[in-house]
C-alpha atoms as a PDB file:
ATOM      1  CA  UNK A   1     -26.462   2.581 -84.300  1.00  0.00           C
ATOM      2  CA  UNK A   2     -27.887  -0.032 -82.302  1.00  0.00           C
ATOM      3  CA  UNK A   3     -26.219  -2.648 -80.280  1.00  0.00           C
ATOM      4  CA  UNK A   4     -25.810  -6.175 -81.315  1.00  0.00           C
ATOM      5  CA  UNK A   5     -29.130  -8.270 -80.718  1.00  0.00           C
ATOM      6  CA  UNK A   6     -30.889  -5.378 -78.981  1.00  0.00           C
ATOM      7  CA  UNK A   7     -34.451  -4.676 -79.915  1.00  0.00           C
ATOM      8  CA  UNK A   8     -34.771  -1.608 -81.977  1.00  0.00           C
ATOM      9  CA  UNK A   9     -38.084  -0.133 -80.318  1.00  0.00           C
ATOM     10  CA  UNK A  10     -37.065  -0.526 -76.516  1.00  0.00           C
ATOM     11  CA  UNK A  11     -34.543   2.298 -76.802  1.00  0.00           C
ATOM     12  CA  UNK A  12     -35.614   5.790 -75.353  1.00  0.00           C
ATOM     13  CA  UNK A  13     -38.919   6.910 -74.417  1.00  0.00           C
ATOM     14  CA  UNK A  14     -42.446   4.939 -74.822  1.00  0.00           C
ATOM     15  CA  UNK A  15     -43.519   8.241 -77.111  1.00  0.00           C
ATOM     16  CA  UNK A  16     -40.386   6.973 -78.919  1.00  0.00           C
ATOM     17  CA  UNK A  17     -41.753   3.245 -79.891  1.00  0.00           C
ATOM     18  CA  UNK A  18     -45.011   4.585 -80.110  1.00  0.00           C
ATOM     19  CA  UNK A  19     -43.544   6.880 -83.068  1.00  0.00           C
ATOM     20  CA  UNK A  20     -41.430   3.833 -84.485  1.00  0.00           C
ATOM     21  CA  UNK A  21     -44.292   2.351 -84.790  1.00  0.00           C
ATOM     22  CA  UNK A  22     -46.329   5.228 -86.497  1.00  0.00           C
ATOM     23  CA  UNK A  23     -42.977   5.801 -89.146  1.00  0.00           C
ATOM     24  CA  UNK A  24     -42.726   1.772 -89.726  1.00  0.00           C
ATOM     25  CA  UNK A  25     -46.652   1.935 -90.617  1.00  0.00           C
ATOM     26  CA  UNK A  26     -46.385   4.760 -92.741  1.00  0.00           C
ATOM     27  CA  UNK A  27     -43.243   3.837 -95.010  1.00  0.00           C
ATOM     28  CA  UNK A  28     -44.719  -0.021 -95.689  1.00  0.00           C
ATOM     29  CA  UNK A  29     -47.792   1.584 -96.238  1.00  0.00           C
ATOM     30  CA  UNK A  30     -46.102   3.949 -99.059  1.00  0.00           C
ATOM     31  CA  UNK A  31     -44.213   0.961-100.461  1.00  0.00           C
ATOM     32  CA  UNK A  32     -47.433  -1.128-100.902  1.00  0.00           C
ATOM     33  CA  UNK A  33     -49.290   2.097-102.573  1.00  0.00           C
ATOM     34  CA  UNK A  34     -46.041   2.875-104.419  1.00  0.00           C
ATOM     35  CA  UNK A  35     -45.962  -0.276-106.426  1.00  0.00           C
ATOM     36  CA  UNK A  36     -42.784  -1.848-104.593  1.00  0.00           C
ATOM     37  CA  UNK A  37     -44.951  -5.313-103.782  1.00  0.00           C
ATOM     38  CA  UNK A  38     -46.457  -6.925-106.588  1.00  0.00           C
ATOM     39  CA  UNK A  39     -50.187  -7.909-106.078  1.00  0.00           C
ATOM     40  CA  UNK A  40     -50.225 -10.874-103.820  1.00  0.00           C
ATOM     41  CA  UNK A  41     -46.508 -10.794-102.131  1.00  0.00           C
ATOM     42  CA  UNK A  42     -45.583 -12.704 -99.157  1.00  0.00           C
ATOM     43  CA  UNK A  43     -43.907 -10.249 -96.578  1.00  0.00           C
ATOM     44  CA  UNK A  44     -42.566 -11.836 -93.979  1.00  0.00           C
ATOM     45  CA  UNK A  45     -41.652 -10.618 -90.190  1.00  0.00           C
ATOM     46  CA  UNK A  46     -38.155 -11.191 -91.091  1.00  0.00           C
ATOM     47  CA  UNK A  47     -37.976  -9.832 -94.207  1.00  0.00           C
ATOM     48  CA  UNK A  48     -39.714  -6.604 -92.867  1.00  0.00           C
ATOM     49  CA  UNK A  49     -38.098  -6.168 -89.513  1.00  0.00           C
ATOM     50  CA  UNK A  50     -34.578  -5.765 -91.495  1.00  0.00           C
ATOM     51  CA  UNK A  51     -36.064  -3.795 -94.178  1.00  0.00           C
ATOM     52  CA  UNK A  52     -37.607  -0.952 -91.545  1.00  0.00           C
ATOM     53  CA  UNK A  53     -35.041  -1.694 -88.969  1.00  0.00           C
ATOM     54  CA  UNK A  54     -38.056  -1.959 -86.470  1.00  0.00           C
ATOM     55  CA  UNK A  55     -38.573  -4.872 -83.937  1.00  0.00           C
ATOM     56  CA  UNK A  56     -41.351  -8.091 -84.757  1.00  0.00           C
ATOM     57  CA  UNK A  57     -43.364  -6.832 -82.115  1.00  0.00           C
ATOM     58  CA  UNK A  58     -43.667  -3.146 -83.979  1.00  0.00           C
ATOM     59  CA  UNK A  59     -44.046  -5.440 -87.605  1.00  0.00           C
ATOM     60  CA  UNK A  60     -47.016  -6.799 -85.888  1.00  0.00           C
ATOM     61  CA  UNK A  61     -48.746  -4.089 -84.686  1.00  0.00           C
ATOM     62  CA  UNK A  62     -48.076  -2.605 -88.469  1.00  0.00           C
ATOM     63  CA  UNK A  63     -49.331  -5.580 -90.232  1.00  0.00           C
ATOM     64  CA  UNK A  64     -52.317  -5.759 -87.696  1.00  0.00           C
ATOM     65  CA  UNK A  65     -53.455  -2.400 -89.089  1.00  0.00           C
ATOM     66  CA  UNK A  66     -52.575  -2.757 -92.611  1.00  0.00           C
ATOM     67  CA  UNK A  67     -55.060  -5.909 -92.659  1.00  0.00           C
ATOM     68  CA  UNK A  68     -57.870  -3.916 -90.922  1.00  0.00           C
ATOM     69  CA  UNK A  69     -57.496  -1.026 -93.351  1.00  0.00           C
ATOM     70  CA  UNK A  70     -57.433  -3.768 -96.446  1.00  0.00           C
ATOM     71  CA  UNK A  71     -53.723  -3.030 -97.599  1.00  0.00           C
ATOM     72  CA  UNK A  72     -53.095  -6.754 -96.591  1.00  0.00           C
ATOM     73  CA  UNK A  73     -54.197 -10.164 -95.523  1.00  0.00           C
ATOM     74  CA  UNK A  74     -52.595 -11.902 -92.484  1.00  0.00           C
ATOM     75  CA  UNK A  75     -51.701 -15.782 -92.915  1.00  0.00           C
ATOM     76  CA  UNK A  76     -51.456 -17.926 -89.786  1.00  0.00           C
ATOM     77  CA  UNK A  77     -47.730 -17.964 -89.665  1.00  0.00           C
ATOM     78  CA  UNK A  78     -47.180 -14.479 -88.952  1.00  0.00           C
ATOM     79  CA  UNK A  79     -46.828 -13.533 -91.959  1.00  0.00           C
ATOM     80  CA  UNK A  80     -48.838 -11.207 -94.729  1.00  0.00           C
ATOM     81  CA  UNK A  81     -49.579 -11.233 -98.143  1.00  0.00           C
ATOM     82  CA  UNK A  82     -50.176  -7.779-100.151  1.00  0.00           C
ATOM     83  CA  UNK A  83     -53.960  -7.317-101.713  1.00  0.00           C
ATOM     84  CA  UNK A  84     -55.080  -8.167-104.942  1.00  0.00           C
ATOM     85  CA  UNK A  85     -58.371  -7.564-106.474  1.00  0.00           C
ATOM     86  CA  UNK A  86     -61.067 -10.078-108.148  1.00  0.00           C
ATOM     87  CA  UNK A  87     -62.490  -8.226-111.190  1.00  0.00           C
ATOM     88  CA  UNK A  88     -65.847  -7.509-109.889  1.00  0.00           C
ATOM     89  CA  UNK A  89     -63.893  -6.260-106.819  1.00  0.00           C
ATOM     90  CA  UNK A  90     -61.865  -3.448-108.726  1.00  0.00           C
ATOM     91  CA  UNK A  91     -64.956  -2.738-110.794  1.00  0.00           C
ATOM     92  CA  UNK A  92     -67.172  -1.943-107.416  1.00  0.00           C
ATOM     93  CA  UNK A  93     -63.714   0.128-106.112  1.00  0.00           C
ATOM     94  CA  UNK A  94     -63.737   2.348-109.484  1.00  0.00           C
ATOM     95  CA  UNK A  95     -67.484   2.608-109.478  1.00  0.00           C
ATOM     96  CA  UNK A  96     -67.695   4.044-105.974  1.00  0.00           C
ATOM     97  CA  UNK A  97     -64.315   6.201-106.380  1.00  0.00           C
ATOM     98  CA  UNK A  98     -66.353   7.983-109.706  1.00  0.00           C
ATOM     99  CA  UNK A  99     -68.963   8.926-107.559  1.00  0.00           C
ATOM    100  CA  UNK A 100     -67.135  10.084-104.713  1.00  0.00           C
ATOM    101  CA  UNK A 101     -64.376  11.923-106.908  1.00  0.00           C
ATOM    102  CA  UNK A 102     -67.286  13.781-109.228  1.00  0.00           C
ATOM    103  CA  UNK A 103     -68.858  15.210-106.258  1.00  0.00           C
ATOM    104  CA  UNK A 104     -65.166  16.372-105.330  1.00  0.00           C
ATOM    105  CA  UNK A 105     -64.871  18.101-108.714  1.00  0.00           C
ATOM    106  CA  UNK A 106     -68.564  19.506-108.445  1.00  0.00           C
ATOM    107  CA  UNK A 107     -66.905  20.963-104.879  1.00  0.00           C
ATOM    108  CA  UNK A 108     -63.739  22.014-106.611  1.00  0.00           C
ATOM    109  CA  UNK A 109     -65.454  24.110-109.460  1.00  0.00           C
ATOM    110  CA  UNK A 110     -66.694  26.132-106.393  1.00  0.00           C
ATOM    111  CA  UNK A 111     -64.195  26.445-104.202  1.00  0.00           C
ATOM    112  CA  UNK A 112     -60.663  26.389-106.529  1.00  0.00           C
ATOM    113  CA  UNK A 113     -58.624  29.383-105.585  1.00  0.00           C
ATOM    114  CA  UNK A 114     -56.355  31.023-108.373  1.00  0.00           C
ATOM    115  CA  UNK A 115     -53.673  28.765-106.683  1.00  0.00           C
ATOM    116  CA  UNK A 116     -55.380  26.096-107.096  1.00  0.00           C
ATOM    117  CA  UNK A 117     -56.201  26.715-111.121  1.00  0.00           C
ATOM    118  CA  UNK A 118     -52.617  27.697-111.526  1.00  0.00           C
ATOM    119  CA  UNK A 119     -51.092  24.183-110.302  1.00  0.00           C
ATOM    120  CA  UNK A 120     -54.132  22.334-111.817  1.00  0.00           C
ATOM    121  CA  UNK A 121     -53.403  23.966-115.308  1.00  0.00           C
ATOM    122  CA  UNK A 122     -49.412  23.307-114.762  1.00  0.00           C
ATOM    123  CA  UNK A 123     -50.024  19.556-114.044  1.00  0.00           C
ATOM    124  CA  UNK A 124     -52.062  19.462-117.665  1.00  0.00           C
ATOM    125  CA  UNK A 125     -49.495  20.919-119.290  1.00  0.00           C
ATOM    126  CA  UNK A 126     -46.440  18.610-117.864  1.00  0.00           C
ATOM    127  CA  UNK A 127     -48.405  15.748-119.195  1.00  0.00           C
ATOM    128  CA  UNK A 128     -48.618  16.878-122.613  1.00  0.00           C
ATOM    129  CA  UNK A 129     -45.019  16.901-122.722  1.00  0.00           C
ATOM    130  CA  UNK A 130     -44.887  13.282-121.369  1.00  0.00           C
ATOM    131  CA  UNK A 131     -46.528  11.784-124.971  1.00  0.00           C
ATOM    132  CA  UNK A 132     -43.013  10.369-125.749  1.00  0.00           C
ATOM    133  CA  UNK A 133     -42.305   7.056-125.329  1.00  0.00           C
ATOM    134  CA  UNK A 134     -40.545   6.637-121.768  1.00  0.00           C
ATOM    135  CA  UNK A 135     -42.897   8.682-120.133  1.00  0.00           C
ATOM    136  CA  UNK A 136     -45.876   6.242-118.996  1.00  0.00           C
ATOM    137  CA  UNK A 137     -44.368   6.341-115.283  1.00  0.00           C
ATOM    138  CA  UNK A 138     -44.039   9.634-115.116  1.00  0.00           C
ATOM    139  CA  UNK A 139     -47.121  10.697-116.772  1.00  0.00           C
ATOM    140  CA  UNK A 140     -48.751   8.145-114.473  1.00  0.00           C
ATOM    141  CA  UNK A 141     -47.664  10.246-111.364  1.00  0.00           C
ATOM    142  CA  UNK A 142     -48.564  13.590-113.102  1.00  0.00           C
ATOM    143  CA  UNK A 143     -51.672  12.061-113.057  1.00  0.00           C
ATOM    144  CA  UNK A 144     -52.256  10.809-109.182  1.00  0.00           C
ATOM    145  CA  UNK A 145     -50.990  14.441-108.642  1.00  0.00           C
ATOM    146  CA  UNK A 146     -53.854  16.012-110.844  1.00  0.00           C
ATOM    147  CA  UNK A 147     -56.218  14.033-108.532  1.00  0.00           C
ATOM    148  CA  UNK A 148     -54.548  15.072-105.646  1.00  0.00           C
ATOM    149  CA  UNK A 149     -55.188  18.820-106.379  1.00  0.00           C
ATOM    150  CA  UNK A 150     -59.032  18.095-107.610  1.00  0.00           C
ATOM    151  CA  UNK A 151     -59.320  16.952-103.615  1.00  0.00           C
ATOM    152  CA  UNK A 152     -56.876  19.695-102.038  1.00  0.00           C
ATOM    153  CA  UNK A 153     -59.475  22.609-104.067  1.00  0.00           C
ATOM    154  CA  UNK A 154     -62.315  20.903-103.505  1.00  0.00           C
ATOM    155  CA  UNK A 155     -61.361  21.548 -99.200  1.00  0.00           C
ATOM    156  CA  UNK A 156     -64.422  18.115 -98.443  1.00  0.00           C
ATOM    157  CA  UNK A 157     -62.809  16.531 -95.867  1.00  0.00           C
ATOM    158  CA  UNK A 158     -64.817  13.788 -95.381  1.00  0.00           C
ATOM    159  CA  UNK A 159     -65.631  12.744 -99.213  1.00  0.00           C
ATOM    160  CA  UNK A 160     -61.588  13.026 -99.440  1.00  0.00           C
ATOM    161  CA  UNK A 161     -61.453  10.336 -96.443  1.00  0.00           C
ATOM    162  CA  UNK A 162     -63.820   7.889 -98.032  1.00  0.00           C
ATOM    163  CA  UNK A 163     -62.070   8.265-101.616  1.00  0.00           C
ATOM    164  CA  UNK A 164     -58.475   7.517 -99.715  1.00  0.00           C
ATOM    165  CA  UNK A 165     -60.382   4.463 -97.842  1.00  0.00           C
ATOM    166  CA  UNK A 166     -60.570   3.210-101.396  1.00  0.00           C
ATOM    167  CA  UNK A 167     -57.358   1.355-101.863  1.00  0.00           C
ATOM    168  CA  UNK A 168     -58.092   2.523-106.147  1.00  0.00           C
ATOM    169  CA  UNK A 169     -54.332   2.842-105.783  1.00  0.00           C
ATOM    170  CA  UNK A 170     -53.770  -0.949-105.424  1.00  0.00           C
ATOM    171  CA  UNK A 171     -56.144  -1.933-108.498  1.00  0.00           C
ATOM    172  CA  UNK A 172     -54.514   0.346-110.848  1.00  0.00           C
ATOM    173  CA  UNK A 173     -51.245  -1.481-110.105  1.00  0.00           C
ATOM    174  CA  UNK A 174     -52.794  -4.696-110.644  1.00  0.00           C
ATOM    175  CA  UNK A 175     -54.631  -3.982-113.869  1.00  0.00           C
ATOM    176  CA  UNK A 176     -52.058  -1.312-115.003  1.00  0.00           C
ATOM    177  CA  UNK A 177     -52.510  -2.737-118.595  1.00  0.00           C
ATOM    178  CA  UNK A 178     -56.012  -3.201-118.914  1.00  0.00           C
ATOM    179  CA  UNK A 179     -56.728   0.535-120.843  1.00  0.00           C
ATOM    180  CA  UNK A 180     -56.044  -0.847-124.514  1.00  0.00           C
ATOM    181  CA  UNK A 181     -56.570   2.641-126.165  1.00  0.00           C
ATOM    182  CA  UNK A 182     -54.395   3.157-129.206  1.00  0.00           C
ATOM    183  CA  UNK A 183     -52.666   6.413-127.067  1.00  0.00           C
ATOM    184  CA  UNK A 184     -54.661   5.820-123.650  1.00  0.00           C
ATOM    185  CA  UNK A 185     -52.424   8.809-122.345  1.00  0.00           C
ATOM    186  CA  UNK A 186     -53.484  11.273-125.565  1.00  0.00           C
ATOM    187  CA  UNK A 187     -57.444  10.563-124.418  1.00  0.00           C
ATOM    188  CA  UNK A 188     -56.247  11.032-120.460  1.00  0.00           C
ATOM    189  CA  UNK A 189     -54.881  14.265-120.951  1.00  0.00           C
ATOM    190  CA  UNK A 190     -57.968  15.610-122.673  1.00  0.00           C
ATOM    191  CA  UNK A 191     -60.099  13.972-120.211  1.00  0.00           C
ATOM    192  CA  UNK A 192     -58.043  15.731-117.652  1.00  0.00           C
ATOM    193  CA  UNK A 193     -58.272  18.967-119.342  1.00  0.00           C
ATOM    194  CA  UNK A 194     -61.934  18.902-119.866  1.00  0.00           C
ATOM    195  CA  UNK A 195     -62.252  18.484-115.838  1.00  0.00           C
ATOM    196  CA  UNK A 196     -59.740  21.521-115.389  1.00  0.00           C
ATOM    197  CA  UNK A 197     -61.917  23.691-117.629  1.00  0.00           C
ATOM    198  CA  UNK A 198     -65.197  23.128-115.832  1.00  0.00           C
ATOM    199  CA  UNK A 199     -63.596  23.896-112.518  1.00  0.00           C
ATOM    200  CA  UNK A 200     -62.200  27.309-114.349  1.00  0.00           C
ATOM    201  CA  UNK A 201     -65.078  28.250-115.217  1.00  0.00           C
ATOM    202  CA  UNK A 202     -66.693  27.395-112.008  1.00  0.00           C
ATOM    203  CA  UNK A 203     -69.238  24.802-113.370  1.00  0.00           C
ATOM    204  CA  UNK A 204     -70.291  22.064-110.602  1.00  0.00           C
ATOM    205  CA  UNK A 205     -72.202  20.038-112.763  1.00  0.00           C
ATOM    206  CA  UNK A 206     -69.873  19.641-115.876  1.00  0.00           C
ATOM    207  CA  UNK A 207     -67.124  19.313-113.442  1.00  0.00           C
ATOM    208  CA  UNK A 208     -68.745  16.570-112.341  1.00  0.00           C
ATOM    209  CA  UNK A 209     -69.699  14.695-115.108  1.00  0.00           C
ATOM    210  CA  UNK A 210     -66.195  15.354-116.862  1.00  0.00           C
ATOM    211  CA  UNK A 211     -64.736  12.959-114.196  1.00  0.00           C
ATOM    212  CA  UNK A 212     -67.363  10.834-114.240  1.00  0.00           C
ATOM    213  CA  UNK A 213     -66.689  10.046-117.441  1.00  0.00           C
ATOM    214  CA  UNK A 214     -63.031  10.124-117.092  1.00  0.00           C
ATOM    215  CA  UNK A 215     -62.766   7.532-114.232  1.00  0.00           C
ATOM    216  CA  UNK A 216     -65.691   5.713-115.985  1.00  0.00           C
ATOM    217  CA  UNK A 217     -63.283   5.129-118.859  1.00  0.00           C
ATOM    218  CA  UNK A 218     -60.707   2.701-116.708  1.00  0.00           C
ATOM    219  CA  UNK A 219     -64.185   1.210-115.404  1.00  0.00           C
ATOM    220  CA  UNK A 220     -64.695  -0.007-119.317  1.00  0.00           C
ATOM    221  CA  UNK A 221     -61.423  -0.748-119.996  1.00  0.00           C
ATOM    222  CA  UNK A 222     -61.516  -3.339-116.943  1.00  0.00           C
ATOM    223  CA  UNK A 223     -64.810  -4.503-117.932  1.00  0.00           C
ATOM    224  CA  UNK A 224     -63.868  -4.815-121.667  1.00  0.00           C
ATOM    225  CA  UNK A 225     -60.550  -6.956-121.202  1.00  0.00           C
ATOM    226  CA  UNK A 226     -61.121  -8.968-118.392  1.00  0.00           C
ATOM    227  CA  UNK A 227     -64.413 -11.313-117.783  1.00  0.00           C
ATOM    228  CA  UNK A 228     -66.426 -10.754-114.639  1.00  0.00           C
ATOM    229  CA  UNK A 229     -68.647 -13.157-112.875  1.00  0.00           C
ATOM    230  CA  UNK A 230     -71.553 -11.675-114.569  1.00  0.00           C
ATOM    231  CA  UNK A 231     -69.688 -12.626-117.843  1.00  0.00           C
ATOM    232  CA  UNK A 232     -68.533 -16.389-116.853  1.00  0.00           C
ATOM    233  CA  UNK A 233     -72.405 -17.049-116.102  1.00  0.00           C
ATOM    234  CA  UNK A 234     -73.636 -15.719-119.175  1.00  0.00           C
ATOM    235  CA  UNK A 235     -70.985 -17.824-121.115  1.00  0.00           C
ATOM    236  CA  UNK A 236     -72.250 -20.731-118.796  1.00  0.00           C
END
């Protein structure tokens, strides 16, 4: 435990603050992606250097990076708000992630060991028993985790870095409740299913277009509930 008033990252070694650092950077990183901070929240210095138990200077350096990787955007009195997303902005993000994750599928359908099949098929079958009401949260991480394992089989490192440059995380959490579908989880599942089966079979191009058209579903759902610029000018 540390000492009253002393500074929490000028203990030990330099590789020590270096690695304080790295953790506090990683763990507000999974909070933002996690959901904890609404679109938009103020986080403070204060706030955070109690909530990580790390020292201002580290919170800076974190919040420095965040803001260069897009997580955040730094106000003037050292402090940070959490993204959020214009329409057209999420729109471009889930345009770019279905291209990026179909050519992971294509990749997947020719490189998924039986491994990979067997924890792909488990997944789909997990969320078929989350169509109960009281299951939307845990269907919705069922479902990161089926994407997840498209990118682990699919063994593209460098698609897998642009598609987790995306920040697609971030929009779903801000437009969690545009899909409208009478039982949007029903129609995921399937969608899911039909990506699975292409990669089974070892089929690139259906594999493909099955998530295209799976990711291309939240695209319309977006586009369908919420106006874009495009739309404000033609109602102009």
């Amino acid at each position: 435990m540390l000492a009253a008033g002393a500074d929490p990252d000028n203990e030990g070694s330099p590789d020590s603050g270096a690695n304080r650092t790295l953790q506090a950077y990683h763990d507000l990183r999974a909070l933002i992606l996690s959901g904890h901070y609404e679109p938009d929240s103020r986080l403070t210095e204060s706030g955070l250097t109690t909530q990580l138990q790390v020292s201002r200077g580290t919170i800076r350096s974190v919040l420095a990076r965040l803001a260069q990787e897009g997580y955040v955007t730094t106000e003037a009195n050292r402090s940070a708000r959490t993204r959020s997303f214009s329409v057209d902005e999420a729109i471009e993000i889930l345009e770019t992630r279905a291209v990026l994750e179909s050519a992971l599928a294509a990749k997947a359908a020719e490189r998924a060991t039986e491994a990979d099949i067997a924890a792909m098929t488990e997944t789909c079958k997990r969320m078929w028993d989350l169509q109960v009401p009281g299951g939307r949260e845990e269907y919705w991480n069922l479902n990161r985790k089926f994407h997840e394992q498209v990118k682990r089989a699919a063994r593209q490192a460098t698609l897998t870095r642009f598609v987790d440059s995306l920040l697609y995380p971030l929009v779903m959490q801000q437009y969690r409740d545009a899909d409208r579908r009478a039982n949007p989880r029903t129609d995921s599942v399937r969608e899911h299913e039909a990506i699975l089966a292409a990669i089974v079979t070892h089929n690139p191009e259906s594999a493909a277009a099955a998530m295209r058209h799976h990711l291309s579903s939240a695209r319309r759902a977006l586009q369908l509930n919420f106006p874009t610029s495009d739309d404000q000018l033609r109602k102009g």
